[in-house]
Every structure is written in structure tokens, then in C-alpha cells.
PDB file of N, CA and C in Angstrom:
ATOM      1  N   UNK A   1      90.296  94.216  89.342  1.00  0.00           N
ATOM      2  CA  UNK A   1      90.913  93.441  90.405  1.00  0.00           C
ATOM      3  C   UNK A   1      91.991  92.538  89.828  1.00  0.00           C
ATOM      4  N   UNK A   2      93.214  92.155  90.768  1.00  0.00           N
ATOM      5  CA  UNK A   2      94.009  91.238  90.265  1.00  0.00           C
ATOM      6  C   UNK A   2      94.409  89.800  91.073  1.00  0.00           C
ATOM      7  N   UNK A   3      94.818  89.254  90.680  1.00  0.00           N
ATOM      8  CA  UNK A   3      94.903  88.286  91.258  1.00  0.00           C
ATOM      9  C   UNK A   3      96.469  87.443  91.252  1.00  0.00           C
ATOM     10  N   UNK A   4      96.482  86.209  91.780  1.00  0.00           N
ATOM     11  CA  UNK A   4      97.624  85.807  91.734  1.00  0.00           C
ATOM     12  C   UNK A   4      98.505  85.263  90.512  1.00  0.00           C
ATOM     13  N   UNK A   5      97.742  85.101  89.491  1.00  0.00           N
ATOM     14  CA  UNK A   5      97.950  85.106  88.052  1.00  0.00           C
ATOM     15  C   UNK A   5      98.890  86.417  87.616  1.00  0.00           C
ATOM     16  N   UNK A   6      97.888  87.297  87.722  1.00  0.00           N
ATOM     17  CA  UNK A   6      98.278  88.362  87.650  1.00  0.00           C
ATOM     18  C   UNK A   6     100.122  88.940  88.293  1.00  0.00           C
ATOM     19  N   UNK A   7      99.876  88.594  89.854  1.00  0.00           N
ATOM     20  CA  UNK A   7     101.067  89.099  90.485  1.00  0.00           C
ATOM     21  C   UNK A   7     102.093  87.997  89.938  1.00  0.00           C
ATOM     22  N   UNK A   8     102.121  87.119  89.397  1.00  0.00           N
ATOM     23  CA  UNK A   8     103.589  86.251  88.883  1.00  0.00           C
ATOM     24  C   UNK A   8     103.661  86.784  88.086  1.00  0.00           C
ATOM     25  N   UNK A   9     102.545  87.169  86.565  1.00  0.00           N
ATOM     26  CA  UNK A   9     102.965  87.984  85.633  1.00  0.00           C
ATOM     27  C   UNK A   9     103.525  89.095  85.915  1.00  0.00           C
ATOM     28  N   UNK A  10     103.900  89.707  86.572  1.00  0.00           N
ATOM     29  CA  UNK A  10     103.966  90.734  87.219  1.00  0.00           C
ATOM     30  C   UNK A  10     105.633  90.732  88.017  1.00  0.00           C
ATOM     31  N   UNK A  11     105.932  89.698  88.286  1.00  0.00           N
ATOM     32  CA  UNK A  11     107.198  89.539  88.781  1.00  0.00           C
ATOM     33  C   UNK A  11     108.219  88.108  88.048  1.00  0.00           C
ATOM     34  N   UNK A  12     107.149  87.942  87.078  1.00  0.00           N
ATOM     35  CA  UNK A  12     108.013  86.781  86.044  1.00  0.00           C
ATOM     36  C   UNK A  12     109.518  87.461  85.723  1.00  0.00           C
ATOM     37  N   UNK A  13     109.477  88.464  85.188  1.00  0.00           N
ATOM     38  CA  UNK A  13     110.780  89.160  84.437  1.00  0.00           C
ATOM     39  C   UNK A  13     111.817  90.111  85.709  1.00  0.00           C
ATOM     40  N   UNK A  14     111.133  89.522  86.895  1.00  0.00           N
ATOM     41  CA  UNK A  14     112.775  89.892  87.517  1.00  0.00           C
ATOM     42  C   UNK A  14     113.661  89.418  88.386  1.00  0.00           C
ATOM     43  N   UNK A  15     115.032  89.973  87.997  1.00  0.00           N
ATOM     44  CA  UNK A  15     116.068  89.320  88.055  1.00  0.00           C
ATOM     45  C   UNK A  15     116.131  89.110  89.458  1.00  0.00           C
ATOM     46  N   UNK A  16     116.619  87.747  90.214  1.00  0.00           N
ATOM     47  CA  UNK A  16     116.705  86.825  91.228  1.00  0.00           C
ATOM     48  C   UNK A  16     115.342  86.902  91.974  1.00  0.00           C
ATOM     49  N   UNK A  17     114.138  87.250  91.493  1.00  0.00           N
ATOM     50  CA  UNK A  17     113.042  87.019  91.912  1.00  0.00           C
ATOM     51  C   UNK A  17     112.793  85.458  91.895  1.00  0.00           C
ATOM     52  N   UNK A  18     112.115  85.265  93.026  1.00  0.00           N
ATOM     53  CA  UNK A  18     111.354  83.214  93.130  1.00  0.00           C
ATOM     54  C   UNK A  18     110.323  83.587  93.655  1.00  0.00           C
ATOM     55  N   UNK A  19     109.157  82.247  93.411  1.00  0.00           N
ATOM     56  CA  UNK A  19     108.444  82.151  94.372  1.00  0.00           C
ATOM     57  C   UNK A  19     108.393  81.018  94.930  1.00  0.00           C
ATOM     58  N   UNK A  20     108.096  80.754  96.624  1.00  0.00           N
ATOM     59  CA  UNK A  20     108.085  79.775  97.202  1.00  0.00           C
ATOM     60  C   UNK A  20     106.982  79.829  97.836  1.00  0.00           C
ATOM     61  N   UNK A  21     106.334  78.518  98.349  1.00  0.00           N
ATOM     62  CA  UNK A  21     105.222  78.527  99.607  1.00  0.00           C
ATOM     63  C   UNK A  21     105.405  78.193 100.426  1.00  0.00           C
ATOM     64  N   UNK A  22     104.792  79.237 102.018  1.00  0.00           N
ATOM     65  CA  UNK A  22     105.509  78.987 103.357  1.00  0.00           C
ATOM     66  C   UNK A  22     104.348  78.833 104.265  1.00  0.00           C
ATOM     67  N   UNK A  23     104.116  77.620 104.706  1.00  0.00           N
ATOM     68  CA  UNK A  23     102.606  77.621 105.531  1.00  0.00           C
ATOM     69  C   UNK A  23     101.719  78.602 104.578  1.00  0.00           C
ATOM     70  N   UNK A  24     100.991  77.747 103.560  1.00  0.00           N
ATOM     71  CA  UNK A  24      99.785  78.574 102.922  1.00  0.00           C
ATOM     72  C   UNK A  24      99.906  79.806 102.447  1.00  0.00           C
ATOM     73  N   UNK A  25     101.099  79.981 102.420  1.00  0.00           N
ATOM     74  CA  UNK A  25     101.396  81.747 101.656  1.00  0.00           C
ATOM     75  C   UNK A  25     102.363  81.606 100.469  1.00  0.00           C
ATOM     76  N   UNK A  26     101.906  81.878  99.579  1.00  0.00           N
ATOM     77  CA  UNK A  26     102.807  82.256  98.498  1.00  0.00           C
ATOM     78  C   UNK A  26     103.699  83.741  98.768  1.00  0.00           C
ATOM     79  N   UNK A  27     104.802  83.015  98.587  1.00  0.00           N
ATOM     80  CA  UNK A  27     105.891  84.361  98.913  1.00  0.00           C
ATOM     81  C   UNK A  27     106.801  84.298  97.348  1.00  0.00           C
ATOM     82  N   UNK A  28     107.057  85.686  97.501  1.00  0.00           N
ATOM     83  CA  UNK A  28     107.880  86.222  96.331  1.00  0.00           C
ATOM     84  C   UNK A  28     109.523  86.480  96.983  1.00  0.00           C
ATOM     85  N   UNK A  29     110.157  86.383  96.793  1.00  0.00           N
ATOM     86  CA  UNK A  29     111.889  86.408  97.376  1.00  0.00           C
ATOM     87  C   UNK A  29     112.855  87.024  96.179  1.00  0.00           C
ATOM     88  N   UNK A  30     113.948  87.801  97.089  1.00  0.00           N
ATOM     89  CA  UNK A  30     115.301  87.796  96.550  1.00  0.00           C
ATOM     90  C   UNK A  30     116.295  87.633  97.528  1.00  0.00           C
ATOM     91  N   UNK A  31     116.774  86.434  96.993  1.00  0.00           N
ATOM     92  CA  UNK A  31     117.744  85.411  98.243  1.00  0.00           C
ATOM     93  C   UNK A  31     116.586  85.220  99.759  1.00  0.00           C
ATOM     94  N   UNK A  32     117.137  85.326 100.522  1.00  0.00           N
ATOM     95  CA  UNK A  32     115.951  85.140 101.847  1.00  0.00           C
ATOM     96  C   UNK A  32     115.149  86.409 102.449  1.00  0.00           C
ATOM     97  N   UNK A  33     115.062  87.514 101.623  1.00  0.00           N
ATOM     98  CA  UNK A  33     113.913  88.470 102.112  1.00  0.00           C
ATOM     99  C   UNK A  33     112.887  88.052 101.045  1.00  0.00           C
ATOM    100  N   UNK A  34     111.886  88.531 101.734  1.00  0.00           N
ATOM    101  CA  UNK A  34     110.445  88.282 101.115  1.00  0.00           C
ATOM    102  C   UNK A  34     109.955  89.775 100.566  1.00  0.00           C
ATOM    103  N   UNK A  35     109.637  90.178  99.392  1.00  0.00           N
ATOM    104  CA  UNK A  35     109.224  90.942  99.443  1.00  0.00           C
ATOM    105  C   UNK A  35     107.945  91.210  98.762  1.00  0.00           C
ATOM    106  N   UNK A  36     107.039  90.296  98.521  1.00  0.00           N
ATOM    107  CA  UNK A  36     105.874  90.244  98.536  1.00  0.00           C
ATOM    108  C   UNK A  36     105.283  88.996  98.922  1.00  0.00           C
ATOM    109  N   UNK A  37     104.065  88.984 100.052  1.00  0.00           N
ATOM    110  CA  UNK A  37     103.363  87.924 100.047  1.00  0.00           C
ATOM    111  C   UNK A  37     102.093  87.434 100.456  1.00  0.00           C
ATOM    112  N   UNK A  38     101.680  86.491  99.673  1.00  0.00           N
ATOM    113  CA  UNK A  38      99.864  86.972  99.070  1.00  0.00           C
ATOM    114  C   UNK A  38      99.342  86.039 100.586  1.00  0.00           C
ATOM    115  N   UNK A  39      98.428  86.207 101.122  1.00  0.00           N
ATOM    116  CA  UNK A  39      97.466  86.039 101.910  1.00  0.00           C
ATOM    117  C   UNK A  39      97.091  84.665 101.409  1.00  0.00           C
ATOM    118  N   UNK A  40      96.833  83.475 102.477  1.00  0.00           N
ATOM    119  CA  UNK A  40      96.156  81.508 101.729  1.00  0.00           C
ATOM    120  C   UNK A  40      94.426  81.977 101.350  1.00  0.00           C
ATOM    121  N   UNK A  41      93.768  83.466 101.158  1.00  0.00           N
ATOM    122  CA  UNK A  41      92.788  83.408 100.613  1.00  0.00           C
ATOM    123  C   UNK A  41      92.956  84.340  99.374  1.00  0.00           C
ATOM    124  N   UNK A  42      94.039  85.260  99.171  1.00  0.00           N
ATOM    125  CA  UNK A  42      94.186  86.043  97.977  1.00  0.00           C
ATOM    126  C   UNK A  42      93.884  87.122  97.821  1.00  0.00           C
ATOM    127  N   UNK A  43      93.116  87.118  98.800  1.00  0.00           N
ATOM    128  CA  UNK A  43      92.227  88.849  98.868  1.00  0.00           C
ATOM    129  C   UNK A  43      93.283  89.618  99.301  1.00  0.00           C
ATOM    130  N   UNK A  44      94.355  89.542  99.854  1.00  0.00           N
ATOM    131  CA  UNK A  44      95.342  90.899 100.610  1.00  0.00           C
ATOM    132  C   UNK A  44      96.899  90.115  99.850  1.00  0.00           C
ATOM    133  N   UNK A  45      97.825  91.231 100.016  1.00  0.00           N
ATOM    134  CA  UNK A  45      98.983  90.752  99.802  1.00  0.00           C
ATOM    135  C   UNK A  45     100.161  91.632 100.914  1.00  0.00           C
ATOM    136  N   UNK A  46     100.793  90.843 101.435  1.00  0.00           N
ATOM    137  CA  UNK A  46     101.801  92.219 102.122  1.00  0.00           C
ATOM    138  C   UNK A  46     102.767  92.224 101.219  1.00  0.00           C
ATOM    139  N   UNK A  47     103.523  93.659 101.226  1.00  0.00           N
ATOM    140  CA  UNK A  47     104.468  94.119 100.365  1.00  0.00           C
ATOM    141  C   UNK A  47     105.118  94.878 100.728  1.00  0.00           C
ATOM    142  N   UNK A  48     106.601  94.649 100.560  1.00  0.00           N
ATOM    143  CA  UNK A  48     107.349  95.994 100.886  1.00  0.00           C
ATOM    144  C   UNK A  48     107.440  97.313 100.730  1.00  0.00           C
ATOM    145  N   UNK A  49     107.280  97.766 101.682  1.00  0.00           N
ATOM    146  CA  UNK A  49     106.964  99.687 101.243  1.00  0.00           C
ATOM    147  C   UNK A  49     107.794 100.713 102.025  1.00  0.00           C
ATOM    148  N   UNK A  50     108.084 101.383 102.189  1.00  0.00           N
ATOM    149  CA  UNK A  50     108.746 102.439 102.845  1.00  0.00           C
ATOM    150  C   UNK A  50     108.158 102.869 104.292  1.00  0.00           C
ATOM    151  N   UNK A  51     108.570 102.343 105.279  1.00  0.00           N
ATOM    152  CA  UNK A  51     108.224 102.736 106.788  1.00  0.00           C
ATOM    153  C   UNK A  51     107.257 103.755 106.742  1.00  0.00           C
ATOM    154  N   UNK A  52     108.561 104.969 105.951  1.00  0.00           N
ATOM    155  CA  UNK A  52     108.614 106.292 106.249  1.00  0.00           C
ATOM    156  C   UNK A  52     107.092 106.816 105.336  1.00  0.00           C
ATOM    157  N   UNK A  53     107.248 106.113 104.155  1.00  0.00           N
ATOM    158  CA  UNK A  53     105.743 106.500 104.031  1.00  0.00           C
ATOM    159  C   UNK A  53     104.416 105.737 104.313  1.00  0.00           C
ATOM    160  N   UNK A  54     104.274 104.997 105.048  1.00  0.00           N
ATOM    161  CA  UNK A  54     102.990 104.420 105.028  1.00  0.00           C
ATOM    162  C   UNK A  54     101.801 104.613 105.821  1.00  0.00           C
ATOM    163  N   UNK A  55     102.245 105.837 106.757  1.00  0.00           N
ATOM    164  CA  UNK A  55     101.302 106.399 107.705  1.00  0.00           C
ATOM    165  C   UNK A  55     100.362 107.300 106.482  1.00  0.00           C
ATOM    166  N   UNK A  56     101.347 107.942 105.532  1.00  0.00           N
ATOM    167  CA  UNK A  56     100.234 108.265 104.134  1.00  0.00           C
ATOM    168  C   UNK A  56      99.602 107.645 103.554  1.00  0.00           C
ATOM    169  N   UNK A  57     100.165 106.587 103.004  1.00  0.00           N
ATOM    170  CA  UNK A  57      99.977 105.808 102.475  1.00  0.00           C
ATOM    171  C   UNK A  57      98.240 105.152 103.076  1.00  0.00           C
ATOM    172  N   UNK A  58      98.258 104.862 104.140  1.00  0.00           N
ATOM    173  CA  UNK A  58      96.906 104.264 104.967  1.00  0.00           C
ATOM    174  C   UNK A  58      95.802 105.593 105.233  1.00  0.00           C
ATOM    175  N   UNK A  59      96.605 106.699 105.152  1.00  0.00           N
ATOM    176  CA  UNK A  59      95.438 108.356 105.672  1.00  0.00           C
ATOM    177  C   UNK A  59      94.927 108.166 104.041  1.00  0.00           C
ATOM    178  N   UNK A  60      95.769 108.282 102.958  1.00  0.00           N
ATOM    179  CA  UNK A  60      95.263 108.680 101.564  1.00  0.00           C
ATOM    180  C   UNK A  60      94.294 107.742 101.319  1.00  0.00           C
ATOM    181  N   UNK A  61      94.502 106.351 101.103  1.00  0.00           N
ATOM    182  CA  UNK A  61      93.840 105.213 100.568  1.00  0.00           C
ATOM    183  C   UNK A  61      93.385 104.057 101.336  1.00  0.00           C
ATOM    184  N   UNK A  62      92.565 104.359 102.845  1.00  0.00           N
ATOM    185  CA  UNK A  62      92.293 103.348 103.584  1.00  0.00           C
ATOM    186  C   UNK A  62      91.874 101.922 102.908  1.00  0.00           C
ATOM    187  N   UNK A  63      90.779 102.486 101.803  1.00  0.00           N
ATOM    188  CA  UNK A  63      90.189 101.404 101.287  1.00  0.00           C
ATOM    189  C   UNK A  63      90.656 100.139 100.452  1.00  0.00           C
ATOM    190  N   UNK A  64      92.377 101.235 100.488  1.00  0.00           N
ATOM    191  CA  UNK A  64      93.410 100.336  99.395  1.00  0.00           C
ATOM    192  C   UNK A  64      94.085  99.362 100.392  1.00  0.00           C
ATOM    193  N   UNK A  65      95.048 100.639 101.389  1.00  0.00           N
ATOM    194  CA  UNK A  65      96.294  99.456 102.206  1.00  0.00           C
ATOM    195  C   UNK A  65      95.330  99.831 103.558  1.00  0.00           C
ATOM    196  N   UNK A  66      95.855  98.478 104.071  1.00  0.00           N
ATOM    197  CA  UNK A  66      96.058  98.359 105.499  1.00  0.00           C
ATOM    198  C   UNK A  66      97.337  98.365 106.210  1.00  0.00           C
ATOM    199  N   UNK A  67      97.343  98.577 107.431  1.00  0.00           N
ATOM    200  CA  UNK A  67      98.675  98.288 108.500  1.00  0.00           C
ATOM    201  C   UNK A  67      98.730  97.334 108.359  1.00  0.00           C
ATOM    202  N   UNK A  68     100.250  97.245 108.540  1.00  0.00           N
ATOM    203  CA  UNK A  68     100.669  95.367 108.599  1.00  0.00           C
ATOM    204  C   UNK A  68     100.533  94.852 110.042  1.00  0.00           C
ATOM    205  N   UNK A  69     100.048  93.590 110.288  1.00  0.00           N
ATOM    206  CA  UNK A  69     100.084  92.937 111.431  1.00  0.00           C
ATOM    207  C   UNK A  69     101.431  93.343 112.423  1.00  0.00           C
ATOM    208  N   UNK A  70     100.776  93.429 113.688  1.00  0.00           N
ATOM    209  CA  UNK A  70     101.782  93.753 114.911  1.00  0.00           C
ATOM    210  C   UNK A  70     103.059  93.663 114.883  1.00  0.00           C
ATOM    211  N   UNK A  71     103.268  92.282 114.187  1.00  0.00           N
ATOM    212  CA  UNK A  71     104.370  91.592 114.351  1.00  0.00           C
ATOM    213  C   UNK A  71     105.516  91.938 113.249  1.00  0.00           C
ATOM    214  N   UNK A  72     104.660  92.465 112.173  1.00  0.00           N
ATOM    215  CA  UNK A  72     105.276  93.015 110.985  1.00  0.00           C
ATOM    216  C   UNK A  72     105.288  94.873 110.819  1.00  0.00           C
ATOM    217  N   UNK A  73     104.952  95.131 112.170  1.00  0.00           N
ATOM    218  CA  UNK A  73     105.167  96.859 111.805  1.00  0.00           C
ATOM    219  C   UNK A  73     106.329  97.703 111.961  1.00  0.00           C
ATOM    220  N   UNK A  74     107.465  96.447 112.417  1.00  0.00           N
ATOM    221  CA  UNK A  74     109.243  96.939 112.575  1.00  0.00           C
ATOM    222  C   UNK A  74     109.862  96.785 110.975  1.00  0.00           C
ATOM    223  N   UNK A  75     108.984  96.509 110.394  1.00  0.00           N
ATOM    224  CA  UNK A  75     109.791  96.372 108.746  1.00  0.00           C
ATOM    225  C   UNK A  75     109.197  97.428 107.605  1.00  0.00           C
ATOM    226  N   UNK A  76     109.804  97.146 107.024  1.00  0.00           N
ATOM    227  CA  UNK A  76     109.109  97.856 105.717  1.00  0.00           C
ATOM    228  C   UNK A  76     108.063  96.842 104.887  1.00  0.00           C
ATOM    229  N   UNK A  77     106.743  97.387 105.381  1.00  0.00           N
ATOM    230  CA  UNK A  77     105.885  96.368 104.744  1.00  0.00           C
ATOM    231  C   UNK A  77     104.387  97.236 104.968  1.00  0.00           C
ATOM    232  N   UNK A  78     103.734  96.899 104.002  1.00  0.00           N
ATOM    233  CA  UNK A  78     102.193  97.121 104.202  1.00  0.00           C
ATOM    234  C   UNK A  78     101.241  96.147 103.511  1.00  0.00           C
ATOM    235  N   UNK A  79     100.356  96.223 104.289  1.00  0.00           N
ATOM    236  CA  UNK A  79      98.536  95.005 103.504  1.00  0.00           C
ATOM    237  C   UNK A  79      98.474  96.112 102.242  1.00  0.00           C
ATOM    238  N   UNK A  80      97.964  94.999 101.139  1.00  0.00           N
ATOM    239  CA  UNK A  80      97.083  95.863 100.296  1.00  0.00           C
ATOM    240  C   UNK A  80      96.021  94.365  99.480  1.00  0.00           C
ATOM    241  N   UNK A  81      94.789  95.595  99.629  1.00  0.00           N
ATOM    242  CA  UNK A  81      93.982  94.777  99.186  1.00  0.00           C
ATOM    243  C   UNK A  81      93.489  94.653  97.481  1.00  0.00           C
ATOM    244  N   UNK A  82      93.928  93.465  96.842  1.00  0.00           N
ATOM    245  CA  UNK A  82      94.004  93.043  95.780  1.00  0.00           C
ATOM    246  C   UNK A  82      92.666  93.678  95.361  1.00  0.00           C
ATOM    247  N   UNK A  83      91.901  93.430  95.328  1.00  0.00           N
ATOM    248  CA  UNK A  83      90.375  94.219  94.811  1.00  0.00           C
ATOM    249  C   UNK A  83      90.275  95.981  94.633  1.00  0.00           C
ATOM    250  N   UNK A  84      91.099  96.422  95.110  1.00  0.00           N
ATOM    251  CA  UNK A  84      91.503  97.625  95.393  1.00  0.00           C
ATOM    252  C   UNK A  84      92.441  98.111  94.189  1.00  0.00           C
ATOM    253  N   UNK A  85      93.298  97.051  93.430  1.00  0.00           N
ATOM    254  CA  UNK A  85      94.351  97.350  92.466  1.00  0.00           C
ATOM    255  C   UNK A  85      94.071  96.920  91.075  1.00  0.00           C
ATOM    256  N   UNK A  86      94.575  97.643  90.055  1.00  0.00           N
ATOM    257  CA  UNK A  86      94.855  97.781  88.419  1.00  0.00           C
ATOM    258  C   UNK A  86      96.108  97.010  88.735  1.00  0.00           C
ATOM    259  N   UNK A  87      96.476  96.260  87.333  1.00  0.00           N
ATOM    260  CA  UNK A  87      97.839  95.638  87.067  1.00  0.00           C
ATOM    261  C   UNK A  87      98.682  96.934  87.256  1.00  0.00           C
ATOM    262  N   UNK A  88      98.709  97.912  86.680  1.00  0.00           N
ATOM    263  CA  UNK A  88      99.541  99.337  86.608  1.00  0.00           C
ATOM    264  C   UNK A  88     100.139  99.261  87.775  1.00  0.00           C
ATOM    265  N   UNK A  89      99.249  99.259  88.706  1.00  0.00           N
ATOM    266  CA  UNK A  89      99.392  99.491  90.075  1.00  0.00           C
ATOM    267  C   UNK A  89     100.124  98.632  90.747  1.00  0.00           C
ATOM    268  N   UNK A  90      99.855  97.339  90.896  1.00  0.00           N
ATOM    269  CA  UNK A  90      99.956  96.468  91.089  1.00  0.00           C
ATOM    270  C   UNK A  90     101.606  95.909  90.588  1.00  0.00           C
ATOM    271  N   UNK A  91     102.034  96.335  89.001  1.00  0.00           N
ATOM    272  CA  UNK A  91     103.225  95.846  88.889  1.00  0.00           C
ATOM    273  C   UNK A  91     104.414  97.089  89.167  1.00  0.00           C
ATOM    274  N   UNK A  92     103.670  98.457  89.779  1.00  0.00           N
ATOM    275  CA  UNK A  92     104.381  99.270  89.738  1.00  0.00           C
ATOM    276  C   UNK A  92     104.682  99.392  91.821  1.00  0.00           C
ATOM    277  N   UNK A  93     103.813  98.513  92.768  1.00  0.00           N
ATOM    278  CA  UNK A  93     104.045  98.086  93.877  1.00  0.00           C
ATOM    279  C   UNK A  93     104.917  97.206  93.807  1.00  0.00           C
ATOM    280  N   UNK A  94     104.723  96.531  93.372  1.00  0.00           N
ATOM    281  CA  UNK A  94     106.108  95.478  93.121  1.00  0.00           C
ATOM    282  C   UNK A  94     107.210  95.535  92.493  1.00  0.00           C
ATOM    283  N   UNK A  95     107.395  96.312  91.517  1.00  0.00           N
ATOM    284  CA  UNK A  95     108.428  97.006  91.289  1.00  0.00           C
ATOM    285  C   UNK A  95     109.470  97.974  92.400  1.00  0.00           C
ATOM    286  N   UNK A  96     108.975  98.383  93.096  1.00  0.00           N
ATOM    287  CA  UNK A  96     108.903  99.497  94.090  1.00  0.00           C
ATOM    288  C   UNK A  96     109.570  98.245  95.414  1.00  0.00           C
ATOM    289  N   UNK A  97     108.839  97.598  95.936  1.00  0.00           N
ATOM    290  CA  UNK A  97     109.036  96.705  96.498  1.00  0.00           C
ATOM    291  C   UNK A  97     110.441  95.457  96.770  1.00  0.00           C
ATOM    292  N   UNK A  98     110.756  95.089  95.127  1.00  0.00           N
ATOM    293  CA  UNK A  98     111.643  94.563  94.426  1.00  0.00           C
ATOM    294  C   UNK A  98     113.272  95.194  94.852  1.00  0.00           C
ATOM    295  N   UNK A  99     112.490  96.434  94.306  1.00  0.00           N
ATOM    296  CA  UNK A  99     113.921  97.107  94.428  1.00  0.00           C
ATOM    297  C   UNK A  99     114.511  97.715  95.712  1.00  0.00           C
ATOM    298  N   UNK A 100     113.370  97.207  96.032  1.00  0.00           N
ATOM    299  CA  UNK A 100     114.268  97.904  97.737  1.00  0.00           C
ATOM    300  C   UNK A 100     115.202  96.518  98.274  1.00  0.00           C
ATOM    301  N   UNK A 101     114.806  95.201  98.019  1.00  0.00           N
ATOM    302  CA  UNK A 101     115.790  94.329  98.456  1.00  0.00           C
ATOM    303  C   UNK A 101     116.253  93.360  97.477  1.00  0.00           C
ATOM    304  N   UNK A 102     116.875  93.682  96.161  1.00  0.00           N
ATOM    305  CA  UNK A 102     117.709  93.341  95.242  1.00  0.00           C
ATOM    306  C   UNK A 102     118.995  94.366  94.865  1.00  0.00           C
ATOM    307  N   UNK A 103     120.301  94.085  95.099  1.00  0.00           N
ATOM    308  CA  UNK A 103     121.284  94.920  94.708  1.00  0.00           C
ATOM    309  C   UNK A 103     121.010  95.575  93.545  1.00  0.00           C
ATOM    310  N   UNK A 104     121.965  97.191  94.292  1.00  0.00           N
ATOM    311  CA  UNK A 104     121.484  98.178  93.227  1.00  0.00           C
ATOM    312  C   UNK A 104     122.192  97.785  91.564  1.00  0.00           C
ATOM    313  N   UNK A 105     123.545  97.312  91.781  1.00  0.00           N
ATOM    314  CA  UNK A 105     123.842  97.298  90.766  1.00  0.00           C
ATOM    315  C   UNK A 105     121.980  96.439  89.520  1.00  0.00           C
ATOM    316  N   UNK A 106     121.879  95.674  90.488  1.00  0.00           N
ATOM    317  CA  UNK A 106     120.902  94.747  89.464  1.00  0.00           C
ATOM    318  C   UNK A 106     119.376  95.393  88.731  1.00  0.00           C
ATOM    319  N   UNK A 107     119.093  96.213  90.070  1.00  0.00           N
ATOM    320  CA  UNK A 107     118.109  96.716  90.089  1.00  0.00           C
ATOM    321  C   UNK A 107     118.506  98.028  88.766  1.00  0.00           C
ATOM    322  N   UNK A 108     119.461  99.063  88.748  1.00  0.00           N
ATOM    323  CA  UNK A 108     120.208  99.494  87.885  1.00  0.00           C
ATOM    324  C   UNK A 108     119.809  98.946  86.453  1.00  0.00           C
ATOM    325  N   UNK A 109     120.400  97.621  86.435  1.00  0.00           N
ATOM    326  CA  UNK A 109     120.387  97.396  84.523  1.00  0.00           C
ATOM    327  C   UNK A 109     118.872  97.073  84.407  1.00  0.00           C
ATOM    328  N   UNK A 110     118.365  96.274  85.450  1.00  0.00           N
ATOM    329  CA  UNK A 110     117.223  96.007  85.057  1.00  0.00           C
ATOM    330  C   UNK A 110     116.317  97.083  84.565  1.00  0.00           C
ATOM    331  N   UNK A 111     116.250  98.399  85.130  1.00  0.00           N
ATOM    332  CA  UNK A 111     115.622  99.781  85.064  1.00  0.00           C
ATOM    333  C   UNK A 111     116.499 100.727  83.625  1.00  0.00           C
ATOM    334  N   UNK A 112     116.903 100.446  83.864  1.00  0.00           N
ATOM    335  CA  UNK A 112     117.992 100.777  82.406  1.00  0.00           C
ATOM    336  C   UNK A 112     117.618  99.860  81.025  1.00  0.00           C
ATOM    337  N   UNK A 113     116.976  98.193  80.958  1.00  0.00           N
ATOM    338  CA  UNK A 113     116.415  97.644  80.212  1.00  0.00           C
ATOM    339  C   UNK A 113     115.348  98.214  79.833  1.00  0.00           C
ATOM    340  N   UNK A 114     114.475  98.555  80.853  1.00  0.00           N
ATOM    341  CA  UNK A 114     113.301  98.955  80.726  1.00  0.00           C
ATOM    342  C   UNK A 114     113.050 100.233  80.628  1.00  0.00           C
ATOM    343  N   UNK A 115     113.467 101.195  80.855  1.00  0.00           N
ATOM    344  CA  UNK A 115     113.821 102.153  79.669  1.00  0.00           C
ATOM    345  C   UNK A 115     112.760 103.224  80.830  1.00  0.00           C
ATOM    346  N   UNK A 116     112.478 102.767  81.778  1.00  0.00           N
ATOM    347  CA  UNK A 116     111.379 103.976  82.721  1.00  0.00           C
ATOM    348  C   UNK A 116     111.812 104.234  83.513  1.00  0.00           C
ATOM    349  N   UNK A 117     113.079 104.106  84.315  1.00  0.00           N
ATOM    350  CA  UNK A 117     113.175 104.131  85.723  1.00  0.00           C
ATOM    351  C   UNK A 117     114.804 104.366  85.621  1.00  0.00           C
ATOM    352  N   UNK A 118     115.480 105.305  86.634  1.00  0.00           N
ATOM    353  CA  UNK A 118     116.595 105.083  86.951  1.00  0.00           C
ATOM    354  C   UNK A 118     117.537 104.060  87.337  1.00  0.00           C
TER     355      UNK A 118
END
């Protein structure tokens, strides 16, 4: 299991990543999108994910993600439950996440530093 320790380690090293707290939620940002943010008890986190896949995403691994709240099912976002995740996992959701709302150029060198990713 991971925790919120965990998810800053996890998003310490990227570029225009912050975190702020918004009514009891720790949120992760680049400029004013949010793209991860942990639940005021820790157990769930929402995270940015691909619309297009998350109807799989919830058939494959119920026990992992959930649907995002009503209000959040026009975005790219899904629940996932922290007890459910490896760091692997965990920094490779957020990775995933990251890069969907940080310019490509950035996202680019950063993945080019790191020597795994296009």
C-alpha cells in the first residue's frame, strides 16, 4: 500500500508540478489543472486518466479504480484506491496523469531525462 508520503515522492521530480490544499484535499497541479488528488482520509486518490479508457479500466480492476463522482465524469479522471497500489504503479499513474496536462515540449525532455518514455 502507499500512501501520501509516498505520492509526493512520487511527484517530487516533476517539472511545474505543486502541491496545494483545497478544502481538506491535497491536490497535485500544473498551473491551474489538478491532476492528482488525494481524498481528507487517504484511502482514494482521483487522477487523471483517459475518458476513453476507463470503462476498462473499472471492468478489469474493480477492486483497484472506481468511477469518479457525478460531477467529475465530464473529465478525464478516475478514483483509485491507494491500498490497491505498488509505488511502480502508483508513480507510473502519475506519470501518465502528469503528462496529459503539462506541455509537450516539457513533458518531452523530462521523458528523454529519464531515459523510459518518449
Amino acid at each position: 500500500m502507499v500512501d501520501l508520503e509516498d505520492i509526493r515522492a512520487a511527484t517530487a521530480d516533476l517539472p511545474r508540478s505543486y502541491e496545494v490544499l483545497v478544502r481538506d484535499r491535497t491536490k497535485f497541479r500544473v498551473g491551474q489543472i489538478v491532476y492528482l488528488a488525494v481524498a481528507p482520509d487517504e484511502q482514494t486518490i482521483g487522477i487523471g486518466f483517459p475518458r476513453e479508457e476507463r470503462a476498462a479500466a473499472l471492468a478489469a480492476e474493480p477492486d483497484k479504480f472506481l468511477p469518479p463522482r457525478p460531477s467529475d465524469e465530464r473529465y478525464q479522471w478516475i478514483e483509485v484506491r491507494l491500498a490497491a497500489l505498488e509505488y511502480a504503479e502508483l508513480r507510473e499513474l502519475i506519470l501518465d496523469a502528469w503528462s496529459m496536462c503539462v506541455p509537450k515540449k516539457v513533458r518531452e525532455e523530462f521523458f528523454a531525462d529519464l531515459g523510459d518514455r518518449p
